[in-house]
C-alpha atoms as a PDB file:
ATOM      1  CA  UNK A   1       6.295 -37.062  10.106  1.00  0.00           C
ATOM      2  CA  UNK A   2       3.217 -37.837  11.400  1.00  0.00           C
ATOM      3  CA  UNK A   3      -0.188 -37.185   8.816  1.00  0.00           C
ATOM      4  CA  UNK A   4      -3.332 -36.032   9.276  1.00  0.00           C
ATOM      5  CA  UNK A   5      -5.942 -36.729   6.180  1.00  0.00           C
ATOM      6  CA  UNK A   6      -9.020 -34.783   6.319  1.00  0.00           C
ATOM      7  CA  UNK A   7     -11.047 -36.101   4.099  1.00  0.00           C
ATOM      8  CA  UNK A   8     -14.350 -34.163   2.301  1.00  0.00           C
ATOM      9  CA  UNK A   9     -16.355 -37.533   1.130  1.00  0.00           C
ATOM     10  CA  UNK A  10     -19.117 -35.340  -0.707  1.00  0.00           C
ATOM     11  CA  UNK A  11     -16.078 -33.667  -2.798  1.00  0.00           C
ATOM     12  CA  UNK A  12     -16.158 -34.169  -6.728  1.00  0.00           C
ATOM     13  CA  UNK A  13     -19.963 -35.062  -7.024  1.00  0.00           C
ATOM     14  CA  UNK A  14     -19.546 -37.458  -4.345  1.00  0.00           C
ATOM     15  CA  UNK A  15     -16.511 -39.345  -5.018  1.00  0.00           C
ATOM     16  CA  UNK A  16     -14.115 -38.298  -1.817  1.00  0.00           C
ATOM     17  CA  UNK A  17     -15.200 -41.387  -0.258  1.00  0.00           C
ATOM     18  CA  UNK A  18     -14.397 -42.980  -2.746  1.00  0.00           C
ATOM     19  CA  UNK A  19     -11.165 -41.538  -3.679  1.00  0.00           C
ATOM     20  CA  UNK A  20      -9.474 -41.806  -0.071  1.00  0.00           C
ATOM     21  CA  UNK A  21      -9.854 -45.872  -0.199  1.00  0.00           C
ATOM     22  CA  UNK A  22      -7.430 -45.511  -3.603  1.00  0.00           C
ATOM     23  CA  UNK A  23      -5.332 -42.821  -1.481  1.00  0.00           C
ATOM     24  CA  UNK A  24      -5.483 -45.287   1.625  1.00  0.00           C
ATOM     25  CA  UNK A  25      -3.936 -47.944  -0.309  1.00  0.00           C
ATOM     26  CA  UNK A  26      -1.060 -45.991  -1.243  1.00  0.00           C
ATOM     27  CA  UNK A  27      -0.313 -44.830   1.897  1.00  0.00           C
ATOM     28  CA  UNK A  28      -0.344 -47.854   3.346  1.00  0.00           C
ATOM     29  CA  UNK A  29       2.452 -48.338   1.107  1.00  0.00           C
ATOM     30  CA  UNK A  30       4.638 -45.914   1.735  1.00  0.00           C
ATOM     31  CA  UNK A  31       4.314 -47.110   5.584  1.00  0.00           C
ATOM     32  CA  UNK A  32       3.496 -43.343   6.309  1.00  0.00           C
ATOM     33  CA  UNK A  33       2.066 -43.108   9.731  1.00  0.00           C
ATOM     34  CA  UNK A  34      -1.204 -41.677   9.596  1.00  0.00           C
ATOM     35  CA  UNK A  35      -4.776 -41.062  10.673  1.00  0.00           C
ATOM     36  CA  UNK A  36      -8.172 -39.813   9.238  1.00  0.00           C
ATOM     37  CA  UNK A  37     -10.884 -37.997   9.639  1.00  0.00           C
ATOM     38  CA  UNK A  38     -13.945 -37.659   7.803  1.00  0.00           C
ATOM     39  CA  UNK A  39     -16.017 -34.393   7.488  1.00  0.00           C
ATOM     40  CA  UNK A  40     -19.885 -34.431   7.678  1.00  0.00           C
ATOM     41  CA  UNK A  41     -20.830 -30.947   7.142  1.00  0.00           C
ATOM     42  CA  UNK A  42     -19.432 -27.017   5.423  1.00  0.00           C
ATOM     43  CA  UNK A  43     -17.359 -25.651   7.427  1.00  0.00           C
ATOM     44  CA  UNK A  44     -15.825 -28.924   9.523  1.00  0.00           C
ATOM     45  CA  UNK A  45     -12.552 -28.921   8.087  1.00  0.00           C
ATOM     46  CA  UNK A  46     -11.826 -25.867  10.350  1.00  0.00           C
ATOM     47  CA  UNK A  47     -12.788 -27.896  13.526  1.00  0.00           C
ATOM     48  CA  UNK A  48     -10.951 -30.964  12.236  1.00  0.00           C
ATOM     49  CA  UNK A  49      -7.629 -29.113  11.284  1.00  0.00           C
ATOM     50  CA  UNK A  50      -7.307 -27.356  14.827  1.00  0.00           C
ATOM     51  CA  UNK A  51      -7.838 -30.630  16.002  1.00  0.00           C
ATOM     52  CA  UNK A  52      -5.207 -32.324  14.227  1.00  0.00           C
ATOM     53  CA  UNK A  53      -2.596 -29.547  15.494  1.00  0.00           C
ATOM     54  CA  UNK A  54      -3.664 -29.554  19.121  1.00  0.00           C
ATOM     55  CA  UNK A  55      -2.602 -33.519  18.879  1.00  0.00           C
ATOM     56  CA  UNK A  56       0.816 -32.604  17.323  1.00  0.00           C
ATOM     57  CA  UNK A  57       0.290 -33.747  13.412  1.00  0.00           C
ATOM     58  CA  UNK A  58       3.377 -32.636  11.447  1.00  0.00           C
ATOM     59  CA  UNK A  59       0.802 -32.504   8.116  1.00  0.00           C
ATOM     60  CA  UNK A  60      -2.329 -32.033   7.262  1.00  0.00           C
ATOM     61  CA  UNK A  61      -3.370 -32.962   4.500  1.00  0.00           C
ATOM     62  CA  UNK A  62      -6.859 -31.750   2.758  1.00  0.00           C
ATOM     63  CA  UNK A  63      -8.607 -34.334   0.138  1.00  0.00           C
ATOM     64  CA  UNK A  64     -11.265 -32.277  -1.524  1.00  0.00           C
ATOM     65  CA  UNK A  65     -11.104 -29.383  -3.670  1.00  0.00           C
ATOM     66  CA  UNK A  66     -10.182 -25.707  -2.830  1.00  0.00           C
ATOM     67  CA  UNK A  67     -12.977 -25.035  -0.371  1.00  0.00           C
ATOM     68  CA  UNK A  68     -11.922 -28.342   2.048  1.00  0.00           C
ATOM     69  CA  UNK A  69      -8.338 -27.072   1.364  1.00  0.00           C
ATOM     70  CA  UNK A  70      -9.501 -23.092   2.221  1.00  0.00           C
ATOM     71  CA  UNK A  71     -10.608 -24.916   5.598  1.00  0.00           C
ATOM     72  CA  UNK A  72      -7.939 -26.724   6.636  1.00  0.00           C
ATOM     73  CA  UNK A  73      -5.937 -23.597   6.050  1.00  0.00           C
ATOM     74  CA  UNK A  74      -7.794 -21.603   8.335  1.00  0.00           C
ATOM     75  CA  UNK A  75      -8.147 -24.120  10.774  1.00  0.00           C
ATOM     76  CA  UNK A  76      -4.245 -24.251  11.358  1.00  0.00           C
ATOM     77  CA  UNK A  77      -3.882 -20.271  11.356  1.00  0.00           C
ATOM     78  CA  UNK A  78      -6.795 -20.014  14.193  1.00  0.00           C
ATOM     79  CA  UNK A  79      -4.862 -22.932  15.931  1.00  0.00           C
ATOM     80  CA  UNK A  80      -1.957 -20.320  16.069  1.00  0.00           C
ATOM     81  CA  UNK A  81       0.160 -22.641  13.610  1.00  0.00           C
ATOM     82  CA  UNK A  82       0.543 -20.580  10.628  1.00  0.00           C
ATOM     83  CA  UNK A  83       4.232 -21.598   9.953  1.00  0.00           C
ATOM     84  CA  UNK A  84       4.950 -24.452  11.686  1.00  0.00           C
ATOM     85  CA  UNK A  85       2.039 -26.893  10.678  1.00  0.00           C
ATOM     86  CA  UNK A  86       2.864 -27.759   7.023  1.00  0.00           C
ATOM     87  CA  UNK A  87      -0.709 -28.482   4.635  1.00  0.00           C
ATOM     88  CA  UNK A  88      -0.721 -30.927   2.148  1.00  0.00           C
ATOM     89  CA  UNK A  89      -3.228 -31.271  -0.646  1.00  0.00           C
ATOM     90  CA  UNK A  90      -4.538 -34.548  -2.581  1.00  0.00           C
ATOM     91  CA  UNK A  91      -7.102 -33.747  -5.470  1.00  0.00           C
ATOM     92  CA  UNK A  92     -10.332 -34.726  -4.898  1.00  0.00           C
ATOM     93  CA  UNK A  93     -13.099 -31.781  -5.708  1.00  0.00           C
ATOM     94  CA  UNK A  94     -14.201 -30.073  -8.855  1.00  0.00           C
ATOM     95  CA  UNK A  95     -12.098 -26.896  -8.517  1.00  0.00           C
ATOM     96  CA  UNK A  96      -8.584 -27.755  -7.455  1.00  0.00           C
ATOM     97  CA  UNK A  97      -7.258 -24.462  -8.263  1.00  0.00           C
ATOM     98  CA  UNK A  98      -4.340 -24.091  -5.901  1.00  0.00           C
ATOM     99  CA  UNK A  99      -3.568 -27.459  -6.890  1.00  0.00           C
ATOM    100  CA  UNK A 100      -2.917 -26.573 -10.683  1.00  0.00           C
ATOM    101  CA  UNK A 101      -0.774 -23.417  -9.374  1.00  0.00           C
ATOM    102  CA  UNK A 102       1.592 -25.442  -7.484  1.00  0.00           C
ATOM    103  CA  UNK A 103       2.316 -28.168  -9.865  1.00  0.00           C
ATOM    104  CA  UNK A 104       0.534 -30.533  -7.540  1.00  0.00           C
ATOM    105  CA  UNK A 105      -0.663 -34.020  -9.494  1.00  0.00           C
ATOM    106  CA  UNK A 106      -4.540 -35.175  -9.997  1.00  0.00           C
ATOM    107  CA  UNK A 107      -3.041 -38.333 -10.354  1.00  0.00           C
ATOM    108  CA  UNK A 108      -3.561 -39.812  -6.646  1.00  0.00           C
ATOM    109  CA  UNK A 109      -0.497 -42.127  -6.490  1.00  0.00           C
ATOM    110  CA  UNK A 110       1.670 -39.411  -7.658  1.00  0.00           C
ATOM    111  CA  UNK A 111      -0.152 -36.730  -5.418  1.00  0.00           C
ATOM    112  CA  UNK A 112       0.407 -38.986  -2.074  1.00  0.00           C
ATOM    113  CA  UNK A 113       4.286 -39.906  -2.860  1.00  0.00           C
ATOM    114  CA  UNK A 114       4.409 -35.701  -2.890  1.00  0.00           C
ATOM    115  CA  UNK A 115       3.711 -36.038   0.605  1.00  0.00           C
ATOM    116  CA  UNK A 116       6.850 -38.256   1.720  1.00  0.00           C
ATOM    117  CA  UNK A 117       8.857 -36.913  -1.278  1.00  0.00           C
ATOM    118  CA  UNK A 118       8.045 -33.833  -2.378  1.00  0.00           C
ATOM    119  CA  UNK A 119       9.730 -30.308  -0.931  1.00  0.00           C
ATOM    120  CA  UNK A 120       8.213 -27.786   1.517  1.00  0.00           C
ATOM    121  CA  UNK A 121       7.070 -24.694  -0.386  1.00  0.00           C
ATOM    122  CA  UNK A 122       6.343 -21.379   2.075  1.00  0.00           C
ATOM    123  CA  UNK A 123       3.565 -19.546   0.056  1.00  0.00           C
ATOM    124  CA  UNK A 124       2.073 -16.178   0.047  1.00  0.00           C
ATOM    125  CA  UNK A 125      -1.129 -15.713   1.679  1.00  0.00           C
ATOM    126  CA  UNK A 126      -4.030 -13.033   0.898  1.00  0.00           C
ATOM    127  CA  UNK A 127      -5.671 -11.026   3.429  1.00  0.00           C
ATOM    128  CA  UNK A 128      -9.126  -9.035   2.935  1.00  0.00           C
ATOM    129  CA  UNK A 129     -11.131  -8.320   6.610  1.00  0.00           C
ATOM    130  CA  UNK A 130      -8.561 -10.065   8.521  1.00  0.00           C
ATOM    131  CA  UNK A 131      -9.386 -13.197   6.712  1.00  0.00           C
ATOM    132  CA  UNK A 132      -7.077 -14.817   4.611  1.00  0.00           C
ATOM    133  CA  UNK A 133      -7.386 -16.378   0.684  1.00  0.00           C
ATOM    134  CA  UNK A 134      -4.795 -18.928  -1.180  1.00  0.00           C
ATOM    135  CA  UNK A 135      -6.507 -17.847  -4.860  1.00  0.00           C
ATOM    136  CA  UNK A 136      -7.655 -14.836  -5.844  1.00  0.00           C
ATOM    137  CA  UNK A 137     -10.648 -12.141  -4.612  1.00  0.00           C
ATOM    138  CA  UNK A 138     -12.854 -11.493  -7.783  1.00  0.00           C
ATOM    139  CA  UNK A 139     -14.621  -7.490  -7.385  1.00  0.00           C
ATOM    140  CA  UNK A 140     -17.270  -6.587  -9.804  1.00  0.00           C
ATOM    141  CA  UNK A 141     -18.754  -9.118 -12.457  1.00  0.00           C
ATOM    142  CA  UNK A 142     -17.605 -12.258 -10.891  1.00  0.00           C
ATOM    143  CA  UNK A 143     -18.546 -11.445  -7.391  1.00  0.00           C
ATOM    144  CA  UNK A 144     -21.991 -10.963  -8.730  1.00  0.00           C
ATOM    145  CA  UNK A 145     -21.950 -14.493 -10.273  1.00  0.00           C
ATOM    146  CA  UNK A 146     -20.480 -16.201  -7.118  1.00  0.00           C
ATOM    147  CA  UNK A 147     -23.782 -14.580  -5.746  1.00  0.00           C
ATOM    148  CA  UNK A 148     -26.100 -16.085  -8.163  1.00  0.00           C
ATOM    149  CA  UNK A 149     -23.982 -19.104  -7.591  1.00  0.00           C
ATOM    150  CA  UNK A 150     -24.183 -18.883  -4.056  1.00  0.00           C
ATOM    151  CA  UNK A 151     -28.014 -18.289  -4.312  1.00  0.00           C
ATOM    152  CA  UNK A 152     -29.890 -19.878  -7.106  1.00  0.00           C
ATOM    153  CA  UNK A 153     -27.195 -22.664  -8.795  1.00  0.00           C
ATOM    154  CA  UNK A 154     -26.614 -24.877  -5.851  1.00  0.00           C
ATOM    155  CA  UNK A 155     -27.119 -27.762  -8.515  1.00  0.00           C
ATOM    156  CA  UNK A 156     -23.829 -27.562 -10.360  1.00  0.00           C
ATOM    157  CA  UNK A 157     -20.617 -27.470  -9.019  1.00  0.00           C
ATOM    158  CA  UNK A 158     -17.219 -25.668 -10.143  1.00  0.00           C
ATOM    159  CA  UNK A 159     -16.652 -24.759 -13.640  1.00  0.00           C
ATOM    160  CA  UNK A 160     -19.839 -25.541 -14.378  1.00  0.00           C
ATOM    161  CA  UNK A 161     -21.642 -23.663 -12.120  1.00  0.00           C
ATOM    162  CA  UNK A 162     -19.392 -20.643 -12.900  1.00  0.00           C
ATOM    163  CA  UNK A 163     -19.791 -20.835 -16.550  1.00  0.00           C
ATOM    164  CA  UNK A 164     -24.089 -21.334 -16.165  1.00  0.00           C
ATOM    165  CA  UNK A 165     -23.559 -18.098 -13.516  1.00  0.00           C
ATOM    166  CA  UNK A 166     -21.492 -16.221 -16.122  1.00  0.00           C
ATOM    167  CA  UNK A 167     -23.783 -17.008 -18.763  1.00  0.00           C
ATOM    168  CA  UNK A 168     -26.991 -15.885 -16.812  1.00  0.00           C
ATOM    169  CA  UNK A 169     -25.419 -12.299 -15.406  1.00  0.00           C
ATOM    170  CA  UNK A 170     -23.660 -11.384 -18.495  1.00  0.00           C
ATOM    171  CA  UNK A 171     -26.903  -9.558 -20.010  1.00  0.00           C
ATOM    172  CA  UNK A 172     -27.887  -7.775 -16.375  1.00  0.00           C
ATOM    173  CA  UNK A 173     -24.421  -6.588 -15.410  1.00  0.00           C
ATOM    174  CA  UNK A 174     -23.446  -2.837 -15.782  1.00  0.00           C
ATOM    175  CA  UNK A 175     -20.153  -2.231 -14.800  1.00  0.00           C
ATOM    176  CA  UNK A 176     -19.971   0.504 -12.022  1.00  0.00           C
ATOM    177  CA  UNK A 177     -17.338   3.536 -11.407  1.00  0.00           C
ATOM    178  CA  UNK A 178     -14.362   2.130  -9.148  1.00  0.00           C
ATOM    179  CA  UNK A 179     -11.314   3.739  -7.493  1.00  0.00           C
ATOM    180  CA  UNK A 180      -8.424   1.227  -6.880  1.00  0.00           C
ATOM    181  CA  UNK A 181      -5.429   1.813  -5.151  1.00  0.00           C
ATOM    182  CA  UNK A 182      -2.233  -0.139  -5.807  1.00  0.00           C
ATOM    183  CA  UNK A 183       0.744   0.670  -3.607  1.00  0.00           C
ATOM    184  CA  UNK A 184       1.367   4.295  -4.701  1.00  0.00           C
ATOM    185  CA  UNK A 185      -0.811   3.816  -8.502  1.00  0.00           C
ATOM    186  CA  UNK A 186      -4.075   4.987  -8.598  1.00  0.00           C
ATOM    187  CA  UNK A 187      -6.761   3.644 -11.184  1.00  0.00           C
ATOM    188  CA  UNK A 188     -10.252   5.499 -11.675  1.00  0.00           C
ATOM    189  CA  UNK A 189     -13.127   4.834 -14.137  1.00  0.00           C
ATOM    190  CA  UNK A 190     -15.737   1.806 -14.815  1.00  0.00           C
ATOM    191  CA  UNK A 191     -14.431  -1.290 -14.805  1.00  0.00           C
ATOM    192  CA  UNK A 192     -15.809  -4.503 -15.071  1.00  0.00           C
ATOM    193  CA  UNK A 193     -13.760  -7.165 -13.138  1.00  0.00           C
ATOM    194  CA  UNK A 194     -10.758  -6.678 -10.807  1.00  0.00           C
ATOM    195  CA  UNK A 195      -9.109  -9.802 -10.148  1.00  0.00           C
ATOM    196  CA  UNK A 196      -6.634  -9.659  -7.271  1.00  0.00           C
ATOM    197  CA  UNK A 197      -4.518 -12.576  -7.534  1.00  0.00           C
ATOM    198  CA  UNK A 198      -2.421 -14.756  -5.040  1.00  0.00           C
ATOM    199  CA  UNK A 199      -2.377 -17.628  -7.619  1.00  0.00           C
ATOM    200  CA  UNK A 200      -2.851 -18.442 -11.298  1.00  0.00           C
ATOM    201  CA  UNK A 201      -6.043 -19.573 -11.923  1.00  0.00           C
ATOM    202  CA  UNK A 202     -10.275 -19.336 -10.102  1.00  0.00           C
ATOM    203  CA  UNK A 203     -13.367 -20.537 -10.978  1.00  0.00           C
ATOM    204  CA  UNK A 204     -12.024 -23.967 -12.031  1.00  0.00           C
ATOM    205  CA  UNK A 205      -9.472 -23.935 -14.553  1.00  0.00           C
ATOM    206  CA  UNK A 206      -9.659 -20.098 -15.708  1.00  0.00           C
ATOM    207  CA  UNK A 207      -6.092 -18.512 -15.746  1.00  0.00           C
ATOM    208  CA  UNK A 208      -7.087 -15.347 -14.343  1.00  0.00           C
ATOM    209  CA  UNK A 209      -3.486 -13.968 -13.438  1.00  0.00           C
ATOM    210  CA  UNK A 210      -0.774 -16.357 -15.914  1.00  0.00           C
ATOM    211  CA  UNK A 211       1.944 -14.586 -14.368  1.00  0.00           C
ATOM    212  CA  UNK A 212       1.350 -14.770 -11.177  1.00  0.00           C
ATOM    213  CA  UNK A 213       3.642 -16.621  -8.493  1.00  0.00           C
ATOM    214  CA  UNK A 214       2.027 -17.111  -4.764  1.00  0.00           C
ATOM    215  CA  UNK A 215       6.068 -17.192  -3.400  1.00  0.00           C
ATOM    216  CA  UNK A 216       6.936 -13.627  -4.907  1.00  0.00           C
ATOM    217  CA  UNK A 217       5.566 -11.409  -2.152  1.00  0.00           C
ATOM    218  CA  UNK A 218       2.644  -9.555  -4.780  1.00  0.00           C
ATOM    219  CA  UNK A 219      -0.030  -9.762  -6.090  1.00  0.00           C
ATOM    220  CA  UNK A 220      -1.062 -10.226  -9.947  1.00  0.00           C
ATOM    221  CA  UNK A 221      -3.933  -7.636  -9.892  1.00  0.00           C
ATOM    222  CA  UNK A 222      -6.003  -8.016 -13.339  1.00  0.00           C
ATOM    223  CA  UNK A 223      -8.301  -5.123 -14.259  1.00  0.00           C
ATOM    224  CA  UNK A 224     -10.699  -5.401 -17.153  1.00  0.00           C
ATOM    225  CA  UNK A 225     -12.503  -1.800 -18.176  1.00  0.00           C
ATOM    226  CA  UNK A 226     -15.672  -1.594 -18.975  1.00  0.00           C
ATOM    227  CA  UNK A 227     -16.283  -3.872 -22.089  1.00  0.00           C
ATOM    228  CA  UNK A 228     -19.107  -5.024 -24.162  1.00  0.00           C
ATOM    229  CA  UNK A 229     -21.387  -7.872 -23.609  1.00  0.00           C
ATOM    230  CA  UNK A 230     -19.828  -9.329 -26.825  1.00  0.00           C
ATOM    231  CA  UNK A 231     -16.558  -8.552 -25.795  1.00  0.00           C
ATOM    232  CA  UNK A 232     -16.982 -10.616 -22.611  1.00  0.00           C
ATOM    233  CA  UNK A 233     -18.314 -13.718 -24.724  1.00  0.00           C
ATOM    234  CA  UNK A 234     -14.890 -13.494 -26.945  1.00  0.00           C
ATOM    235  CA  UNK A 235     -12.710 -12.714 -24.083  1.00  0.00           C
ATOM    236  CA  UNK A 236     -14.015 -15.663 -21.928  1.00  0.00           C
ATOM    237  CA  UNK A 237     -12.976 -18.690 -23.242  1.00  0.00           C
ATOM    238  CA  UNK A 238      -9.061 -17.208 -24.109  1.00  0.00           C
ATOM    239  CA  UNK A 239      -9.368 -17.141 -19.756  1.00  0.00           C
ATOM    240  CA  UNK A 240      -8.622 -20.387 -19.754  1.00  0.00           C
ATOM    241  CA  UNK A 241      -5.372 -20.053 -21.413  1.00  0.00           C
ATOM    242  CA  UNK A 242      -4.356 -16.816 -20.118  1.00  0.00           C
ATOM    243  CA  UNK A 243      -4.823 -15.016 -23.345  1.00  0.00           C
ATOM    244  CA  UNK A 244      -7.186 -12.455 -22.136  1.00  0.00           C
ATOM    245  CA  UNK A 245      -4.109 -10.358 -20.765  1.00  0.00           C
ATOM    246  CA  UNK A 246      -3.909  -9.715 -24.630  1.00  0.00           C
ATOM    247  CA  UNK A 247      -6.971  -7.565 -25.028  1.00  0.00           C
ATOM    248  CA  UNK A 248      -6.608  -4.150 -25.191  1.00  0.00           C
ATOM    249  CA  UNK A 249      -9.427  -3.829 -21.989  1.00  0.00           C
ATOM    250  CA  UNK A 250      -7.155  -5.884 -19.560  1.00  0.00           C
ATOM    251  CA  UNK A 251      -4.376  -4.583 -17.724  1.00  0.00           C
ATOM    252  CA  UNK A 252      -2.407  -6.250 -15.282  1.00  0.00           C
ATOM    253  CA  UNK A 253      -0.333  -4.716 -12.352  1.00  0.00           C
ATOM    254  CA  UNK A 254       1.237  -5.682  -9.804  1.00  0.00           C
ATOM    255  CA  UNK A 255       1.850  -4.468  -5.785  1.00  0.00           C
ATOM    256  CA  UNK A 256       1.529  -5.521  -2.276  1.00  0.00           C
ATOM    257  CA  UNK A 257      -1.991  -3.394  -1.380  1.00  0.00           C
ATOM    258  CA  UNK A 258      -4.874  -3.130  -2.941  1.00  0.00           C
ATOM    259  CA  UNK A 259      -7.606  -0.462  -1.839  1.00  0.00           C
ATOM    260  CA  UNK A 260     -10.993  -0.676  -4.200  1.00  0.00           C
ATOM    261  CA  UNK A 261     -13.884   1.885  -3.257  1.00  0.00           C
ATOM    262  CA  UNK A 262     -16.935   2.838  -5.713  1.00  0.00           C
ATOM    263  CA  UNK A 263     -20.559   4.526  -5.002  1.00  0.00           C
ATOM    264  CA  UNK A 264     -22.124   1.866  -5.885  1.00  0.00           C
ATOM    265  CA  UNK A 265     -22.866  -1.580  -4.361  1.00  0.00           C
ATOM    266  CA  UNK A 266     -19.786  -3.668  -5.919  1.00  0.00           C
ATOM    267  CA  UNK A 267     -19.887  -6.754  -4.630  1.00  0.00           C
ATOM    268  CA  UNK A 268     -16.159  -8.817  -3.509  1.00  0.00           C
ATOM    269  CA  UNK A 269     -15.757 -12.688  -3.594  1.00  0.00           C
ATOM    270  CA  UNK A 270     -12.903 -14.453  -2.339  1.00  0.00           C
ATOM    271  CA  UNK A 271     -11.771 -17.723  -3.605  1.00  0.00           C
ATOM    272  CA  UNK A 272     -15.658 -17.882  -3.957  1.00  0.00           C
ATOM    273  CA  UNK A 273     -16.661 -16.853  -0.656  1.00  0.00           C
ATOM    274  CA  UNK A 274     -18.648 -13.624  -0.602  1.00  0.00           C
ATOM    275  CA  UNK A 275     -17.189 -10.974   1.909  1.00  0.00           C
ATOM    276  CA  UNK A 276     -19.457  -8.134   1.154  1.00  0.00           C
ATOM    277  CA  UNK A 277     -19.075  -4.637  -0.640  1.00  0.00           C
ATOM    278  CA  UNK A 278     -16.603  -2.139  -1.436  1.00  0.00           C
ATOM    279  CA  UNK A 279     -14.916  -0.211   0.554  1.00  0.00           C
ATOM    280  CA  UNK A 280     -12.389  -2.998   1.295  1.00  0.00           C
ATOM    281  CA  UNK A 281      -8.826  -3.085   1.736  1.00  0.00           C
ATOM    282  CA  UNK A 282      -5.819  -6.213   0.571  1.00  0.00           C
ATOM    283  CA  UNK A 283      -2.610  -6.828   1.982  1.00  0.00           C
ATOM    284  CA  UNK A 284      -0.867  -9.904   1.364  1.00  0.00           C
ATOM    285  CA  UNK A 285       1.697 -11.904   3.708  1.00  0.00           C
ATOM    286  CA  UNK A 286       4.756 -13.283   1.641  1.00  0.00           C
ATOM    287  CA  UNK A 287       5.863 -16.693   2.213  1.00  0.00           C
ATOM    288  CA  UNK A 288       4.150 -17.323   5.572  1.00  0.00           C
ATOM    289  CA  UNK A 289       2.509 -20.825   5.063  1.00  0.00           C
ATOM    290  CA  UNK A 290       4.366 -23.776   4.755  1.00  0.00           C
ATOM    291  CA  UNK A 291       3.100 -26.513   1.472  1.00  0.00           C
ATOM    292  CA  UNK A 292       4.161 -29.617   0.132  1.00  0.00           C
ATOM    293  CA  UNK A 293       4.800 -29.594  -3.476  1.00  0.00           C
ATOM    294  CA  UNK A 294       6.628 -31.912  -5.871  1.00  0.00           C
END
């Protein structure tokens, strides 16, 4: 198999550069045959990956965190390889998400011997606007913070930046009225977050959906009702376990389709990219992308 590293050198504060000459040395010793590529600004990756198809690269393999991985991803479905192209992922960025889902190490000698030993996993993929997310699209409260994020906390990165922009909205968000549609269910009333999730965890580290599986064909959709601002300060840190499914204000379902409208501007994030406002509509694609796991 030929491998294609595409490497984000700003990822984790800085340290991608860093972090591919430890990954280079390793690969070097399992005599894969390789090249690499370095990215230089957002949004690259894409350009890179549909590169490293069009020359015939069995792998690619993202080194950054789950927006360089997001890219590559893209870049091999708009090079018409969804499928055939398999992605691989070593650890390198503050979020990493995905990576925690599938088992895949932080450790970067055991994340690179993945690549010539570990199996090929087909995964589910998300789709919102005919674009498509690994992780999970956040509606309501967290959408709002990915905005603040987005807007006014470019200084911190992943779970920092998402606990400083949960921290700062908490006392300005009112949760609005919402209609969501799951399959044949229908849910109505003010809600605060609806998480619909492809994979486990978001926002660095939180286990949004502890259930979920992104090779069962659903997805894990977690709906918190309108709650308290204290309420939200002792549900938050049990996210990181999973252990806010045991509230009495979260519910979790699960289905194939997802339809969320509301009268009021509700803003939707996925896998921390904003997409816009409600009216929107989720499908999901089982087992359509090919990853290496252990």
């Amino acid at each position: 198999m030929r491998f294609l590293f595409i490497v984000n050198p700003i990822a984790g504060r800085g340290e991608g550069k860093k972090k591919w000459e430890q990954i280079k040395v390793v690969v070097e010793e399992l005599k894969l045959d390789y090249e690499v590529v370095f990215t230089g600004e957002p949004g690259e990756s894409v350009f890179l990956a549909e590169e490293g198809v069009a020359k015939g690269f069995d792998v690619l393999v993202a080194v950054g965190g789950d927006g360089t991985v997001n890219e590559v991803v893209r870049g091999i479905i708009e090079a018409g390889a969804k499928g055939d192209v398999k992605l691989g992922i070593v650890p390198a960025g503050t979020g990493n998400d995905l990576v925690r889902t599938l088992d895949i190490p932080f450790n970067i000698k055991e994340a690179v011997h993945v690549l010539k030993n570990g199996h090929v996993k087909n995964i589910d993929l998300g789709k919102v606007n005919g674009d498509y997310f690994l992780n999970v699209v956040g509606i309501g409260f967290d959408a709002a913070v990915a905005e603040e994020i987005n807007n006014n906390i470019r200084w911190l990165k992943g779970t920092a930046a998402y606990l400083y922009g949960i921290f700062k909205m908490i006392f300005q968000y009112k949760s609005p009225e919402m209609v969501i549609k799951i399959d044949d269910r229908e849910l109505e009333g003010r809600f605060f977050l609806v998480a619909i999730a492809n994979a486990k965890y978001y926002g660095g580290g939180m286990m949004i959906a502890p259930d979920a599986d992104p090779a069962d064909g659903l997805f894990d959709i977690c709906v918190i009702k309108d709650v308290s601002q204290m309420e939200v300060l002792k549900v938050l840190p049990a996210l990181f376990k999973g252990n806010h499914v045991k509230h009495p204000a979260v519910k979790v379902y699960r289905g194939r389709k997802v339809f969320v409208k509301s009268k009021k501007r509700v803003l939707v994030q996925a896998d921390g990219e904003l997409k816009g406002t409600v009216p929107m509509s989720f499908e999901i694609e089982a087992k359509t992308f090919p990853v290496l796991v252990p």
